[in-house]
PDB file of N, CA and C in Angstrom:
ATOM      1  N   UNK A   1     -19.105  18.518  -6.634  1.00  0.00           N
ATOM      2  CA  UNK A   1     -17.719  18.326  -6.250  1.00  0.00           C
ATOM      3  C   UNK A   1     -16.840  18.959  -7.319  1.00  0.00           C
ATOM      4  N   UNK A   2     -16.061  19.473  -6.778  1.00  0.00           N
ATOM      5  CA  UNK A   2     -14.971  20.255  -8.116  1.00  0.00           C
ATOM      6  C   UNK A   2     -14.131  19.159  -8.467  1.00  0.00           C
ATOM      7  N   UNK A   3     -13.815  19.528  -9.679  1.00  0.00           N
ATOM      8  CA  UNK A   3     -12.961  19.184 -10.943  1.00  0.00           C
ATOM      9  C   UNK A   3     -11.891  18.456 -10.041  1.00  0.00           C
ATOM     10  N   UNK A   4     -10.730  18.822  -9.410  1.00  0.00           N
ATOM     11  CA  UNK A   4      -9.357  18.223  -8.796  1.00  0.00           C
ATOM     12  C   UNK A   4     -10.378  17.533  -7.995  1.00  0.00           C
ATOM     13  N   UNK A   5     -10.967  17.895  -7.215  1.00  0.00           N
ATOM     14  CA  UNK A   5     -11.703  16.951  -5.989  1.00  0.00           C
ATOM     15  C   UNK A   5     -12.125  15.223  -6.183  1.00  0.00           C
ATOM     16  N   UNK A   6     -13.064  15.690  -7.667  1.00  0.00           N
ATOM     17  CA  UNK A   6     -13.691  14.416  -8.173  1.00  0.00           C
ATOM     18  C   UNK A   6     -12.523  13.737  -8.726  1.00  0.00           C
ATOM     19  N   UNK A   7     -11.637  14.194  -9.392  1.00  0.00           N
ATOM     20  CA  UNK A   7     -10.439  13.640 -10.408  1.00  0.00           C
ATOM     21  C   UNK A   7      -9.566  12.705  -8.871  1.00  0.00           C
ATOM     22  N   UNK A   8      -9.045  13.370  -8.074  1.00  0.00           N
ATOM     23  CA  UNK A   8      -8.207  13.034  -6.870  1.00  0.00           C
ATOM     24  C   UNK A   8      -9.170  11.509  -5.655  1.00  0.00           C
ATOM     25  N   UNK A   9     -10.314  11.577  -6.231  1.00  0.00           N
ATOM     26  CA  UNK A   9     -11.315  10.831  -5.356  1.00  0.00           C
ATOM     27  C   UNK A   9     -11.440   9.361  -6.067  1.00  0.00           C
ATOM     28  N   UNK A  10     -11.694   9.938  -8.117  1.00  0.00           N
ATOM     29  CA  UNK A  10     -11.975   8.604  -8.478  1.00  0.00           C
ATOM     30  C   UNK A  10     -10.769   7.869  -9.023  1.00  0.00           C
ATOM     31  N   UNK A  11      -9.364   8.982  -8.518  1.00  0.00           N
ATOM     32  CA  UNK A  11      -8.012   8.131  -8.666  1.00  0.00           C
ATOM     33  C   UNK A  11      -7.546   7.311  -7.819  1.00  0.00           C
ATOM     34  N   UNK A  12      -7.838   7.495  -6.351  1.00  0.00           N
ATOM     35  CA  UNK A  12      -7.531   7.035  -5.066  1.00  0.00           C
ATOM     36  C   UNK A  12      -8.782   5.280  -5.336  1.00  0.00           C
ATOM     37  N   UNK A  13      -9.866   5.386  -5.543  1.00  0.00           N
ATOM     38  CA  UNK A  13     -10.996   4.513  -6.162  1.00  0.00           C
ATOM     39  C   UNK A  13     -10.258   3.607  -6.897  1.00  0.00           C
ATOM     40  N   UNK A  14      -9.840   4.544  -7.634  1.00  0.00           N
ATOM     41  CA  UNK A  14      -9.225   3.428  -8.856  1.00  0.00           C
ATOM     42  C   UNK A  14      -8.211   2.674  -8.785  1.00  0.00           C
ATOM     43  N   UNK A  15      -7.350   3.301  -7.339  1.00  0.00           N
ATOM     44  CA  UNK A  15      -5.812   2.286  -7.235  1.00  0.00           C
ATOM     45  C   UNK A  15      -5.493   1.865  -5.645  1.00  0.00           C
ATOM     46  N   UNK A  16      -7.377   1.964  -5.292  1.00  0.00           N
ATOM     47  CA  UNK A  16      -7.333   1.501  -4.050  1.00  0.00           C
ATOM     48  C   UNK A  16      -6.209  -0.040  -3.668  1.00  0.00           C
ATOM     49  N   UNK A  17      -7.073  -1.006  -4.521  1.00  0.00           N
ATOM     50  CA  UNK A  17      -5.638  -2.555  -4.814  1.00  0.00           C
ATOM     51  C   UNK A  17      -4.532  -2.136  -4.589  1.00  0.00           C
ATOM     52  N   UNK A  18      -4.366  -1.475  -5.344  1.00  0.00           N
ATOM     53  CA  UNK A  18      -2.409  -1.119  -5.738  1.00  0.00           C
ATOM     54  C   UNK A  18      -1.933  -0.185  -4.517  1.00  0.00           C
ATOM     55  N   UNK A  19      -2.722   1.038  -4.177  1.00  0.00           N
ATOM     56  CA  UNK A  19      -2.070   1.424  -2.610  1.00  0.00           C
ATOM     57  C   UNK A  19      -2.188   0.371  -1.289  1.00  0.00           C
ATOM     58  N   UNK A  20      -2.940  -0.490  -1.324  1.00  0.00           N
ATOM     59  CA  UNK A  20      -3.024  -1.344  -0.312  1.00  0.00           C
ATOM     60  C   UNK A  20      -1.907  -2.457  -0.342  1.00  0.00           C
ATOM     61  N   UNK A  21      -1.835  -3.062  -1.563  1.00  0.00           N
ATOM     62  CA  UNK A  21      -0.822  -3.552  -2.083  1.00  0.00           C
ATOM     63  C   UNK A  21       0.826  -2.603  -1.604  1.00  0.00           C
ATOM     64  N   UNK A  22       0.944  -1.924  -1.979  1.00  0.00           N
ATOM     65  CA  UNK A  22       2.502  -1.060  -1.547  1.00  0.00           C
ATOM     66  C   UNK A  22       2.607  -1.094  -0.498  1.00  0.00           C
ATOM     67  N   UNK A  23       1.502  -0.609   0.212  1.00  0.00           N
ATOM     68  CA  UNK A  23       1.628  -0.220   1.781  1.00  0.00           C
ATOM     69  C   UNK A  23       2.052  -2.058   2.518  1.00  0.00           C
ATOM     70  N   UNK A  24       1.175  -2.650   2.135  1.00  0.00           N
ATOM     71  CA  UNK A  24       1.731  -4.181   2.705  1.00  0.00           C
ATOM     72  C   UNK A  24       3.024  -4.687   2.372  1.00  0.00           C
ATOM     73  N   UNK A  25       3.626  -4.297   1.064  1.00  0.00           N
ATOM     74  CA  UNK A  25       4.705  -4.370   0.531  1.00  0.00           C
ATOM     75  C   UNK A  25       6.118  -3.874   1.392  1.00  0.00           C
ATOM     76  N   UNK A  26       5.225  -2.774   1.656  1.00  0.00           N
ATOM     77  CA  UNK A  26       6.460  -1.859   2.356  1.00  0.00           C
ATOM     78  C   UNK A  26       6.785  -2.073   3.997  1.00  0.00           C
ATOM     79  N   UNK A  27       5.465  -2.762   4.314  1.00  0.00           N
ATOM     80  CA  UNK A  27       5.293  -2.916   6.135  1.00  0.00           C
ATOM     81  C   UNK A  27       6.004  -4.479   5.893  1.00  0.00           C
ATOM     82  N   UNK A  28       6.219  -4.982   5.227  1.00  0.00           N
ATOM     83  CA  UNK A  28       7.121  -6.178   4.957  1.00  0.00           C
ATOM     84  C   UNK A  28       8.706  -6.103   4.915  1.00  0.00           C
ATOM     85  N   UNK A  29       8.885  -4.711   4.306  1.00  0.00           N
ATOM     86  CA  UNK A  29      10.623  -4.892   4.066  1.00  0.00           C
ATOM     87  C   UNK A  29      10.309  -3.471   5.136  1.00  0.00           C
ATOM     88  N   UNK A  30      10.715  -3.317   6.916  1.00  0.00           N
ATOM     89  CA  UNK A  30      11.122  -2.095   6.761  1.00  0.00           C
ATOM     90  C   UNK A  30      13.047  -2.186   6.854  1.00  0.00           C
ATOM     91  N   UNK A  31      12.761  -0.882   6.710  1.00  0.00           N
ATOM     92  CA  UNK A  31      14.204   0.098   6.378  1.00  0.00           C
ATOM     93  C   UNK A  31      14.551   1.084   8.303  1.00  0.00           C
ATOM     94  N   UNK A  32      15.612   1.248   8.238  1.00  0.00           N
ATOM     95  CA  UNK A  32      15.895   2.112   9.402  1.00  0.00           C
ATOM     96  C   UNK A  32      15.877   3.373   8.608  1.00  0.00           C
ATOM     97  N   UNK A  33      15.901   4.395   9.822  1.00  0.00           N
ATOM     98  CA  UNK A  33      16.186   5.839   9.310  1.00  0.00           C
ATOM     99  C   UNK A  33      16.969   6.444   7.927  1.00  0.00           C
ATOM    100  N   UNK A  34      17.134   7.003   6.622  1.00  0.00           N
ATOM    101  CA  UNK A  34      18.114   7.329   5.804  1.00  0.00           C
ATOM    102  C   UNK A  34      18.634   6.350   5.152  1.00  0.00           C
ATOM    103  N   UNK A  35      18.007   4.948   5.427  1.00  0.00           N
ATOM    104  CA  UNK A  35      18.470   3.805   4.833  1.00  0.00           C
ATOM    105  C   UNK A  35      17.392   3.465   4.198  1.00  0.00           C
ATOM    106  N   UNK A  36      16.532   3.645   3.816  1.00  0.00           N
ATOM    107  CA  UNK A  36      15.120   3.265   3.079  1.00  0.00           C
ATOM    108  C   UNK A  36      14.912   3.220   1.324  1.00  0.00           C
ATOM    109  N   UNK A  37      15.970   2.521   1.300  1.00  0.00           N
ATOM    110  CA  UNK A  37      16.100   2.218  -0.561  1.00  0.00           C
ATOM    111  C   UNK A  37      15.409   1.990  -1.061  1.00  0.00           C
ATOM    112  N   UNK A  38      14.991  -0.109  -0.360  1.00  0.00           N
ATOM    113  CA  UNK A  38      13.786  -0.780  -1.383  1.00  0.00           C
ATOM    114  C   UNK A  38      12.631   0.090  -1.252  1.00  0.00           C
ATOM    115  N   UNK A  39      11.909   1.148  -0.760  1.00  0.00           N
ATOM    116  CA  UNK A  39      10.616   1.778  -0.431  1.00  0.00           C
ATOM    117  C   UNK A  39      11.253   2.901  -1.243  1.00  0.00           C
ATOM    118  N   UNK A  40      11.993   3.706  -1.380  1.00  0.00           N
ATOM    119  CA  UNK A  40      12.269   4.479  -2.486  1.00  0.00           C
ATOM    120  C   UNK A  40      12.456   4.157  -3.441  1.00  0.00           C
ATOM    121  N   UNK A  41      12.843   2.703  -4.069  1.00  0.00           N
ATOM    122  CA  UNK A  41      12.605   2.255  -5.278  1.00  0.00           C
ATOM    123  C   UNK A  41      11.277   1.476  -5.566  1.00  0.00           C
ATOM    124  N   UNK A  42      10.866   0.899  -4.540  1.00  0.00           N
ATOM    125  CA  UNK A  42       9.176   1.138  -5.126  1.00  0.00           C
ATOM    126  C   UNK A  42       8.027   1.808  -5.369  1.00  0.00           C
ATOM    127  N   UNK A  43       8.324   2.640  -4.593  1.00  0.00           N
ATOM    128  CA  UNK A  43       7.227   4.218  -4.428  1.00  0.00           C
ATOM    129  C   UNK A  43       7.726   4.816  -5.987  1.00  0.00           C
ATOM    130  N   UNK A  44       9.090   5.143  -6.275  1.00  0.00           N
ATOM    131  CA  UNK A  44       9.371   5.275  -7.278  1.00  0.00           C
ATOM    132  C   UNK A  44       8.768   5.131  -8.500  1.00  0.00           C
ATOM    133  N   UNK A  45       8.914   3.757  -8.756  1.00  0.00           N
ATOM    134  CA  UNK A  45       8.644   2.773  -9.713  1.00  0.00           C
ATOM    135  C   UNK A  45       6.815   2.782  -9.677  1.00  0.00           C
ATOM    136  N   UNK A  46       6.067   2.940  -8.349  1.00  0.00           N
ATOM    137  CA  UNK A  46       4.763   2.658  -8.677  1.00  0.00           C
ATOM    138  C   UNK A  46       4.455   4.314  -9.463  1.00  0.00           C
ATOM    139  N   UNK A  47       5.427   5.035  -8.767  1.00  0.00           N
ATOM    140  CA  UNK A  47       4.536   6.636  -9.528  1.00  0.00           C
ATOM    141  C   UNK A  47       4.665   6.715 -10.704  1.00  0.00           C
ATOM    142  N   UNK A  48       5.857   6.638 -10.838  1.00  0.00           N
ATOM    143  CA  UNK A  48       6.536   6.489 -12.687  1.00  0.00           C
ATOM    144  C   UNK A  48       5.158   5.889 -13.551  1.00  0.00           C
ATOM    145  N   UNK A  49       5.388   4.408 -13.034  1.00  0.00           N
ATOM    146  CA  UNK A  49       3.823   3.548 -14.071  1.00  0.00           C
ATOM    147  C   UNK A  49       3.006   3.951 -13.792  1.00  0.00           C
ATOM    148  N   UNK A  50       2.315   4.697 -12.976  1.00  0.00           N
ATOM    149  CA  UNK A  50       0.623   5.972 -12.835  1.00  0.00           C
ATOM    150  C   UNK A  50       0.868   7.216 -13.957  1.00  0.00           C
ATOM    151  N   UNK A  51       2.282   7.105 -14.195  1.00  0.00           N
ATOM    152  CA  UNK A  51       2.343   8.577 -15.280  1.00  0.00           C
ATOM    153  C   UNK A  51       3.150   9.662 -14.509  1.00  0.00           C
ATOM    154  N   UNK A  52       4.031  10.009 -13.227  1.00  0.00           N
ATOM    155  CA  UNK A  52       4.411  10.951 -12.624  1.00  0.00           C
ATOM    156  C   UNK A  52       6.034  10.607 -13.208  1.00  0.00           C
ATOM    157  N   UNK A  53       6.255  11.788 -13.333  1.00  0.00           N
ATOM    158  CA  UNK A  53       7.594  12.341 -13.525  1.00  0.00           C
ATOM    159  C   UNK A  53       8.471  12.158 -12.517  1.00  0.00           C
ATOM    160  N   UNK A  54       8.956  11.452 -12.286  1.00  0.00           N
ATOM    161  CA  UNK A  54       9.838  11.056 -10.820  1.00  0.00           C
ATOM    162  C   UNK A  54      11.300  11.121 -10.369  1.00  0.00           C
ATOM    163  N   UNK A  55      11.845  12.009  -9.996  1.00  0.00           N
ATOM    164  CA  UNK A  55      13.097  12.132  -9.785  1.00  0.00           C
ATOM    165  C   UNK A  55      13.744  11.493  -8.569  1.00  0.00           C
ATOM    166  N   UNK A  56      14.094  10.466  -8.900  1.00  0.00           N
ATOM    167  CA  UNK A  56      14.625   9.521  -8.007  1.00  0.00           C
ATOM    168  C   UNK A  56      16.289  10.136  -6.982  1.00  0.00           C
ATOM    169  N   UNK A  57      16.351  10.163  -5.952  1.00  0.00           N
ATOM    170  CA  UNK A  57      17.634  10.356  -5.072  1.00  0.00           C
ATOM    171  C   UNK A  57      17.556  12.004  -4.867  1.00  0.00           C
ATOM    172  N   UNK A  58      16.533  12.292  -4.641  1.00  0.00           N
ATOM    173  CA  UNK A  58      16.343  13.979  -4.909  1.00  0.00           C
ATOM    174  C   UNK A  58      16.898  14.367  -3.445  1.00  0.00           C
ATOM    175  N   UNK A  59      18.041  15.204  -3.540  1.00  0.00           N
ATOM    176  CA  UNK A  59      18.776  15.842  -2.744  1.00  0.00           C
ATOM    177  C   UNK A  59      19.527  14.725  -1.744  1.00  0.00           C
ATOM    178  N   UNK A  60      18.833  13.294  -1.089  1.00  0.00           N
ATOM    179  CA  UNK A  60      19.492  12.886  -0.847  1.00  0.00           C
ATOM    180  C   UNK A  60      18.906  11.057  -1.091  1.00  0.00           C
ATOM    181  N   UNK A  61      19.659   9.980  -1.069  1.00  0.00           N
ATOM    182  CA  UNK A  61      19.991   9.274  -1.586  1.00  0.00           C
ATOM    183  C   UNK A  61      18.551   8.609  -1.367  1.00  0.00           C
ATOM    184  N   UNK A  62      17.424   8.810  -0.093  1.00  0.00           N
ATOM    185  CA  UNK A  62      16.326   8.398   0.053  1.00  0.00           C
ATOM    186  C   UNK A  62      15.332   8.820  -0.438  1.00  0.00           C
ATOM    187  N   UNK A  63      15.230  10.033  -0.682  1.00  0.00           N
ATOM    188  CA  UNK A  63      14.081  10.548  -1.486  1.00  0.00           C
ATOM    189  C   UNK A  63      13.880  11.391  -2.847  1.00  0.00           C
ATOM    190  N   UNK A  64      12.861  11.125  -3.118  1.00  0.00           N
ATOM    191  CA  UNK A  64      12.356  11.419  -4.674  1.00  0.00           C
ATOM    192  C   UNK A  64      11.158  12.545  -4.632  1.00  0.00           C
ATOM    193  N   UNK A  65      11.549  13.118  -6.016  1.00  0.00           N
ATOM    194  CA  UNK A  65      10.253  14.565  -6.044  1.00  0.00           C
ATOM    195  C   UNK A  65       9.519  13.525  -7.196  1.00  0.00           C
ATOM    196  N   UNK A  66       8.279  13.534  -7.014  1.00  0.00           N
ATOM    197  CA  UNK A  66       7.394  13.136  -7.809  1.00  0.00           C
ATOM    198  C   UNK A  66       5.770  14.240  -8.941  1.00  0.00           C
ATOM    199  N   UNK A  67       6.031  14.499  -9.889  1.00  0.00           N
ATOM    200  CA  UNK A  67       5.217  15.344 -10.255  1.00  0.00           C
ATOM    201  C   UNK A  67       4.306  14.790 -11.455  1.00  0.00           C
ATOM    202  N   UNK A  68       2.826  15.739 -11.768  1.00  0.00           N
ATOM    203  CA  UNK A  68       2.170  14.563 -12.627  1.00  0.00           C
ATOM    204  C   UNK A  68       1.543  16.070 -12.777  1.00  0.00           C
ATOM    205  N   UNK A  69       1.365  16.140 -13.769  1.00  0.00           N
ATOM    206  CA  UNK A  69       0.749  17.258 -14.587  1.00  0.00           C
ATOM    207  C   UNK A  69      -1.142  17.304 -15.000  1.00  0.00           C
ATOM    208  N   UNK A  70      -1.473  17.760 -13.294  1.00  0.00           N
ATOM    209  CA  UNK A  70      -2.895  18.036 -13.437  1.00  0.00           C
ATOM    210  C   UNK A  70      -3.974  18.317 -14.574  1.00  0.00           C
ATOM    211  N   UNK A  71      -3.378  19.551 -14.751  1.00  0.00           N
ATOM    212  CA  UNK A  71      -3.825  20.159 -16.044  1.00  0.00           C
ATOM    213  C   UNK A  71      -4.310  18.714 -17.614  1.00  0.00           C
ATOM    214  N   UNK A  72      -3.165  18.124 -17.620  1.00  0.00           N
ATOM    215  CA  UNK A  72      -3.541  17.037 -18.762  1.00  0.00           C
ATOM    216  C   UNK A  72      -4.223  15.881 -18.613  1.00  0.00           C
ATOM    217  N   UNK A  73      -4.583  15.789 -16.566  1.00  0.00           N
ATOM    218  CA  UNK A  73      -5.365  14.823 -16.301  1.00  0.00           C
ATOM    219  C   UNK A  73      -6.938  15.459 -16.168  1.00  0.00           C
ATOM    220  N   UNK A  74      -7.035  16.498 -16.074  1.00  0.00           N
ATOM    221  CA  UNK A  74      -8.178  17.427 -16.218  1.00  0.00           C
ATOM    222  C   UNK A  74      -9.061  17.180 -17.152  1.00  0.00           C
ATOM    223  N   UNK A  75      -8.022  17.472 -18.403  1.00  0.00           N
ATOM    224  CA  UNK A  75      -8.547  18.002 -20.018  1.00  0.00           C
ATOM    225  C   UNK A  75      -9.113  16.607 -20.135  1.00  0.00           C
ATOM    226  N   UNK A  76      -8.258  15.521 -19.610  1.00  0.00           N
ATOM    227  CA  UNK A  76      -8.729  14.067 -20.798  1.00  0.00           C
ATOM    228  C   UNK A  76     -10.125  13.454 -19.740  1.00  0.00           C
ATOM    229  N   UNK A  77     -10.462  14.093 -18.325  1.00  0.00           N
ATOM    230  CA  UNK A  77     -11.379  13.600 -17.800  1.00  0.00           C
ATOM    231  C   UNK A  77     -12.474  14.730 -18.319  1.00  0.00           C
ATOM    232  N   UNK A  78     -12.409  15.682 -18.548  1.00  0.00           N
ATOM    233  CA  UNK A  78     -13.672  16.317 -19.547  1.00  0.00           C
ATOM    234  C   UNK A  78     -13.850  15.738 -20.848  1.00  0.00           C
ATOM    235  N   UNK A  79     -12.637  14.882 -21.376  1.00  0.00           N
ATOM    236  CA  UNK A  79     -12.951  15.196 -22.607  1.00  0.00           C
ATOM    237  C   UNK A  79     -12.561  15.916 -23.900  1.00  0.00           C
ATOM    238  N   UNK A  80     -11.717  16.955 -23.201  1.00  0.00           N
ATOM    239  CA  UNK A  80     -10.702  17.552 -24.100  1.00  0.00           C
ATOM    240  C   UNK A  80      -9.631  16.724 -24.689  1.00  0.00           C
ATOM    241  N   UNK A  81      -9.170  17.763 -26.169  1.00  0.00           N
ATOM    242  CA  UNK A  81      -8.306  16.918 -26.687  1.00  0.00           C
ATOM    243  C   UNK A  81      -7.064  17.872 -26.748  1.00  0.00           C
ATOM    244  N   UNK A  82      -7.011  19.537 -26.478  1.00  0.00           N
ATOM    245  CA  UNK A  82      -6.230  19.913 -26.701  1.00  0.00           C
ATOM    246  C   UNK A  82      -4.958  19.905 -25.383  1.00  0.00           C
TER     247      UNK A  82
END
């Protein structure tokens, strides 16, 4: 299995709880169309604490760009230090 493959497989593994958890979270409070705050502030908030760079209200008041820098999750699952 390649490198992103295995990394993306034993992350999903690892926060199986916690996505099951949100998703119930979220099928609890819904939101109508363009109105979906509390789920943009928790999706938010869960990426942020995984380590993603999260730009909250991105372009418009519901959604967020979320980014997490592969490359440094790579190095530290080989083993690298640089």
């Amino acid at each position: 299995m390649g490198d992103l493959k295995r990394v993306t497989c034993d992350a999903i593994d690892k926060y199986a709880e916690d996505l099951c958890s949100l998703g119930m979270d979220i099928w609890e409070h819904p939101e109508l169309d363009f109105q979906e705050f509390y789920s943009h502030d928790y999706f938010a908030k869960f990426l942020e604490d995984k380590g993603f760079i999260v730009d909250r209200k991105y372009k418009i008041d519901t959604a967020f760009r979320a980014v997490l820098n592969w490359r440094q999750i790579l190095r530290s699952a080989r083993g690298c230090t640089m």
